[in-house]
Protein backbone atom coordinates (compact mmCIF):
# COMPACT_ATOMS: atom_id res chain seq x y z
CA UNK A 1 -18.56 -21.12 6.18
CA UNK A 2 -21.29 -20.79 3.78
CA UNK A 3 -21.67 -22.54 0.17
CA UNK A 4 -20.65 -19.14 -1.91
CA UNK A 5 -18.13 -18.41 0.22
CA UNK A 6 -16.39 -21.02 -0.70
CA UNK A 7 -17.45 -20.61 -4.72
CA UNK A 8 -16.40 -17.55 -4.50
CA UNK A 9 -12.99 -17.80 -2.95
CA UNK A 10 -11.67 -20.46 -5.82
CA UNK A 11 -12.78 -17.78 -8.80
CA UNK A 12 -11.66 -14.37 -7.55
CA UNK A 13 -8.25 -13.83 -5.94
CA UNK A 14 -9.11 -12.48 -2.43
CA UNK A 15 -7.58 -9.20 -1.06
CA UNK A 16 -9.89 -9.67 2.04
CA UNK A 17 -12.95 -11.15 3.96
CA UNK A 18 -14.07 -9.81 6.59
CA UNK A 19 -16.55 -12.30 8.94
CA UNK A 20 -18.92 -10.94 11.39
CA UNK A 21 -20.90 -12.60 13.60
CA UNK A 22 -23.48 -11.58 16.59
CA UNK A 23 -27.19 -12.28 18.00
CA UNK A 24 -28.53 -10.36 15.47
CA UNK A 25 -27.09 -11.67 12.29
CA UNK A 26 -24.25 -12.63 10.34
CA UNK A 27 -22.37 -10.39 7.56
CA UNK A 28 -19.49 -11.89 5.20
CA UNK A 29 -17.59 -9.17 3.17
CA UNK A 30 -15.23 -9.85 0.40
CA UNK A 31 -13.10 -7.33 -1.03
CA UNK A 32 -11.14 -8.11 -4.30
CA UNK A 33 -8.39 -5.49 -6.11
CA UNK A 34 -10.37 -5.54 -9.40
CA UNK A 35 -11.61 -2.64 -10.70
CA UNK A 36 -15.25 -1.49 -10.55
CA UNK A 37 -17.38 0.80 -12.35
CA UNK A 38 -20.63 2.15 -9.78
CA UNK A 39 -23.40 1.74 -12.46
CA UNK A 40 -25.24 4.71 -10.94
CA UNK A 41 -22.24 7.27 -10.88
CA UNK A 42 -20.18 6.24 -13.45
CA UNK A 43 -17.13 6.70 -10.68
CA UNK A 44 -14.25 4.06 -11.05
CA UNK A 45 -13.02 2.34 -7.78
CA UNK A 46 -10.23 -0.30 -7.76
CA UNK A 47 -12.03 -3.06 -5.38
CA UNK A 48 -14.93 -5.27 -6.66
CA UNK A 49 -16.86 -6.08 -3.39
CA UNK A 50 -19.71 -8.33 -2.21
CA UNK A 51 -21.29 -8.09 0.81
CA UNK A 52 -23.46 -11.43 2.66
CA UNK A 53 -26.31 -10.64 5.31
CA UNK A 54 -28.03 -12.74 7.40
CA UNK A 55 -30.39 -11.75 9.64
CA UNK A 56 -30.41 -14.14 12.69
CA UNK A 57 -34.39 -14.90 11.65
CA UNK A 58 -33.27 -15.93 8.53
CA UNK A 59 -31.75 -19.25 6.99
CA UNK A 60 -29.92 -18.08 4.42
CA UNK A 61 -27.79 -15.49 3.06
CA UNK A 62 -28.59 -11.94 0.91
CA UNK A 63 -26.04 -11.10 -1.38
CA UNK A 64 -25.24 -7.59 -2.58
CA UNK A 65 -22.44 -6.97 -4.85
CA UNK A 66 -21.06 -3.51 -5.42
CA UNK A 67 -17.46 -0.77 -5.55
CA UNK A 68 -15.43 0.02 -2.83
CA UNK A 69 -12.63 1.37 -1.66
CA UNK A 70 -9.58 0.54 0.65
CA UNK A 71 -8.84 3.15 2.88
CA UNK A 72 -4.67 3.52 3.54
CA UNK A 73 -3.03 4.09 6.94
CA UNK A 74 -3.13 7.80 5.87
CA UNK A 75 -0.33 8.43 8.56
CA UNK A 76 1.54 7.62 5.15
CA UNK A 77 0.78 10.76 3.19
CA UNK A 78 3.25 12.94 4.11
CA UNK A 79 7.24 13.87 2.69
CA UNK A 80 9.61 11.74 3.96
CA UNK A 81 13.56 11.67 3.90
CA UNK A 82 15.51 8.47 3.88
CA UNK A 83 17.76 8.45 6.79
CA UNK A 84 19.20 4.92 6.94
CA UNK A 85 19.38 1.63 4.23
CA UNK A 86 20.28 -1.67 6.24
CA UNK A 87 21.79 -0.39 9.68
CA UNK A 88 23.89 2.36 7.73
CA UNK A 89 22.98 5.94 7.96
CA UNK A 90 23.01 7.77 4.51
CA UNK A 91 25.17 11.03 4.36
CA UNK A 92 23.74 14.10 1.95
CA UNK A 93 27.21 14.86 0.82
CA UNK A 94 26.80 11.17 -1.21
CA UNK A 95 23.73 12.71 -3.39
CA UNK A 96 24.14 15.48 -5.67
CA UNK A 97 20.43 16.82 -4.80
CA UNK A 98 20.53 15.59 -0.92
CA UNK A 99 19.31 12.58 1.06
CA UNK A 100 16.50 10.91 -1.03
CA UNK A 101 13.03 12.22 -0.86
CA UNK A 102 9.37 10.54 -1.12
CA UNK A 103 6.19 12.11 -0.74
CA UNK A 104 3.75 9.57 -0.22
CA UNK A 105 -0.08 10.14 -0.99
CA UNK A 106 -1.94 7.56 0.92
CA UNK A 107 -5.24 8.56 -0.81
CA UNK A 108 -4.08 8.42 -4.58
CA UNK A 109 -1.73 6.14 -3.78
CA UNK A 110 1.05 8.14 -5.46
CA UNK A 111 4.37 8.36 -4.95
CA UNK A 112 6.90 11.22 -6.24
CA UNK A 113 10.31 12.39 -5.39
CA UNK A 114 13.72 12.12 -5.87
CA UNK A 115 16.87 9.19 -5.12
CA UNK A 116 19.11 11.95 -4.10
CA UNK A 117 19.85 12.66 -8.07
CA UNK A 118 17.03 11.60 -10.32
CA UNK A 119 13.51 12.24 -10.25
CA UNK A 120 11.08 8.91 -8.99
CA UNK A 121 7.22 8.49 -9.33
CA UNK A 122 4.61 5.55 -9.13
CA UNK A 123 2.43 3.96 -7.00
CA UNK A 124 1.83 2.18 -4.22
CA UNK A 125 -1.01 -0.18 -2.29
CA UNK A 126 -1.18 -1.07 1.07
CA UNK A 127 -2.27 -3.56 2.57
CA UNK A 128 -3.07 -3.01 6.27
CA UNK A 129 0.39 -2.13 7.67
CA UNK A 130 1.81 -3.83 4.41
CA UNK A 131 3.09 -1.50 1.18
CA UNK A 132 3.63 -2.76 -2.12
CA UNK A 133 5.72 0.13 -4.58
CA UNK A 134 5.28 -0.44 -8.11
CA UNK A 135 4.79 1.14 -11.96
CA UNK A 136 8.02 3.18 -10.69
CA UNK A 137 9.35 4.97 -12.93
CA UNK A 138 12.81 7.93 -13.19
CA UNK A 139 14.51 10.11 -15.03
CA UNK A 140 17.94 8.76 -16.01
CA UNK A 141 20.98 11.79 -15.17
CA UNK A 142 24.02 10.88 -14.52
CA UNK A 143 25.03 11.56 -11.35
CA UNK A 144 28.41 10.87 -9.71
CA UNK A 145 27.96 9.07 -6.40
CA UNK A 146 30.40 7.13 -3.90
CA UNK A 147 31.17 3.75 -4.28
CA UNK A 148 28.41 1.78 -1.84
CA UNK A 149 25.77 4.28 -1.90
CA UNK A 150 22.46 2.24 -2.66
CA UNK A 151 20.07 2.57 -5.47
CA UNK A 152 16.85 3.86 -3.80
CA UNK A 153 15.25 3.15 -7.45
CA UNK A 154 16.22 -0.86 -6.84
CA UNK A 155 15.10 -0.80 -3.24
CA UNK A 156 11.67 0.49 -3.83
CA UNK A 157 10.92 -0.64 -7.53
CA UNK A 158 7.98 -3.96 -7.26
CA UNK A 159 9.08 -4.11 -3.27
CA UNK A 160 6.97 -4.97 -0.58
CA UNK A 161 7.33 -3.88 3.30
CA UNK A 162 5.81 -4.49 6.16
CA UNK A 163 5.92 -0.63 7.47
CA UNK A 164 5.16 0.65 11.42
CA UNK A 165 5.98 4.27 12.63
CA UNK A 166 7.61 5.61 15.71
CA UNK A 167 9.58 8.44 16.53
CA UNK A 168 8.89 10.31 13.80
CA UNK A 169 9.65 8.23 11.22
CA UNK A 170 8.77 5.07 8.72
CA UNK A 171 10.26 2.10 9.14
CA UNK A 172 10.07 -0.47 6.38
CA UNK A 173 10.97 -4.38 7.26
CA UNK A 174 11.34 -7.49 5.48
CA UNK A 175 11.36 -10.45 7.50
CA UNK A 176 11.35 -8.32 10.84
CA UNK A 177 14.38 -6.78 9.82
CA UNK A 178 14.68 -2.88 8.81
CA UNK A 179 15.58 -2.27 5.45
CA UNK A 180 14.80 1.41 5.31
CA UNK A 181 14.00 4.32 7.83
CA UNK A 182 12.49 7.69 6.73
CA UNK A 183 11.97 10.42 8.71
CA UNK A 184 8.91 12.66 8.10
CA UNK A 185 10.21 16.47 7.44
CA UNK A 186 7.58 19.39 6.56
C-alpha cells in the first residue's frame, strides 16, 4: 500500500477503496459519503472521491480528486408489500389501510409509503447488498390495531439490513436471520 493511502485512510472515514492491479498499471480509488460540489457544473453529488494511477513505467502515483456517485442495486426501486416480520406472516385485516407498503427509489434514494395506517417517508443508502433507512419520518393517526402487530415505523427507522432477492421478493436479514420479507406488487 502506498504512503497516501495510508494518510488518507486515518483523515476521511472510508465508504470504499477499490485496488486494481495489472501489467499495465496500478489504480487506487477511494470513495467517501461526503458531499461534493463538481466545480465545473455546479451539480451536488454525495461521495467525495480520489482516484490513484500508476502507469507500470512509472514510480509513483497521480492523484486526481473529484464527485461521484454510488450506484444502488436498482432491483430496489420498485413498490413492495410486507408479507412477513420475524417468521410470522402479517394479515391485512390487522391494518386499517392494508398490509404495509414501501416504494423504494434506488436512484434518489427515497422511500415513501404507508405502515398499514400512517403515511412513512425518508431515505435510504446502500451499501452493496447492505441498506441503511433513516431521516424517517410519519404522520401520527390513530389507528386501532391487534395486540402483537409490529410497528413497521420501529423496524425500519435508523435500521440496517443486509437485503438479497428471490422469488419475487426482498428479504431483509440481520445476523443471517430474516427480519422482514416484501413482495414486489405492480
Amino acid at each position: 500500500m502506498n504512503k497516501s493511502f495510508k494518510t488518507l485512510a486515518t483523515i476521511l472515514p472510508l465508504f470504499a477503496v477499490y485496488h486494481a492491479k495489472i501489467e499495465s498499471g496500478e489504480l487506487v480509488i477511494f470513495a467517501n459519503e461526503k458531499p461534493c460540489t463538481d466545480t465545473m457544473s455546479g451539480e451536488h453529488f454525495a461521495y467525495t472521491v480520489e482516484v490513484q494511477a500508476k502507469p507500470a513505467s512509472d514510480t509513483s502515483f497521480r492523484n486526481f480528486t473529484g464527485c461521484g456517485d454510488y450506484i444502488p442495486d436498482m432491483r430496489l426501486t420498485d413498490t413492495w408489500v410486507l408479507e412477513q416480520v420475524e417468521g410470522v406472516p402479517l394479515k391485512p385485516a390487522s391494518f386499517m389501510k392494508g398490509l404495509p407498503r414501501l416504494e423504494l427509489s434506488a436512484r434518489e434514494r427515497r422511500l415513501n409509503g404507508h405502515d398499514g395506517c400512517n403515511r412513512i417517508g425518508g431515505a435510504f443508502s446502500t451499501k452493496r447488498n447492505t441498506i441503511i433507512f433513516k431521516q424517517l419520518m410519519s404522520t401520527r393517526m390513530f389507528c386501532a390495531t391487534p395486540d402483537g402487530t409490529p410497528d413497521i415505523g420501529a423496524l425500519l427507522a435508523e435500521k440496517t439490513y443486509d437485503f438479497e432477492f428471490g422469488n419475487n421478493r426482498l428479504y431483509l436479514k440481520k445476523d443471517n436471520k430474516t427480519i422482514l420479507i416484501l413482495k414486489h406488487v405492480d
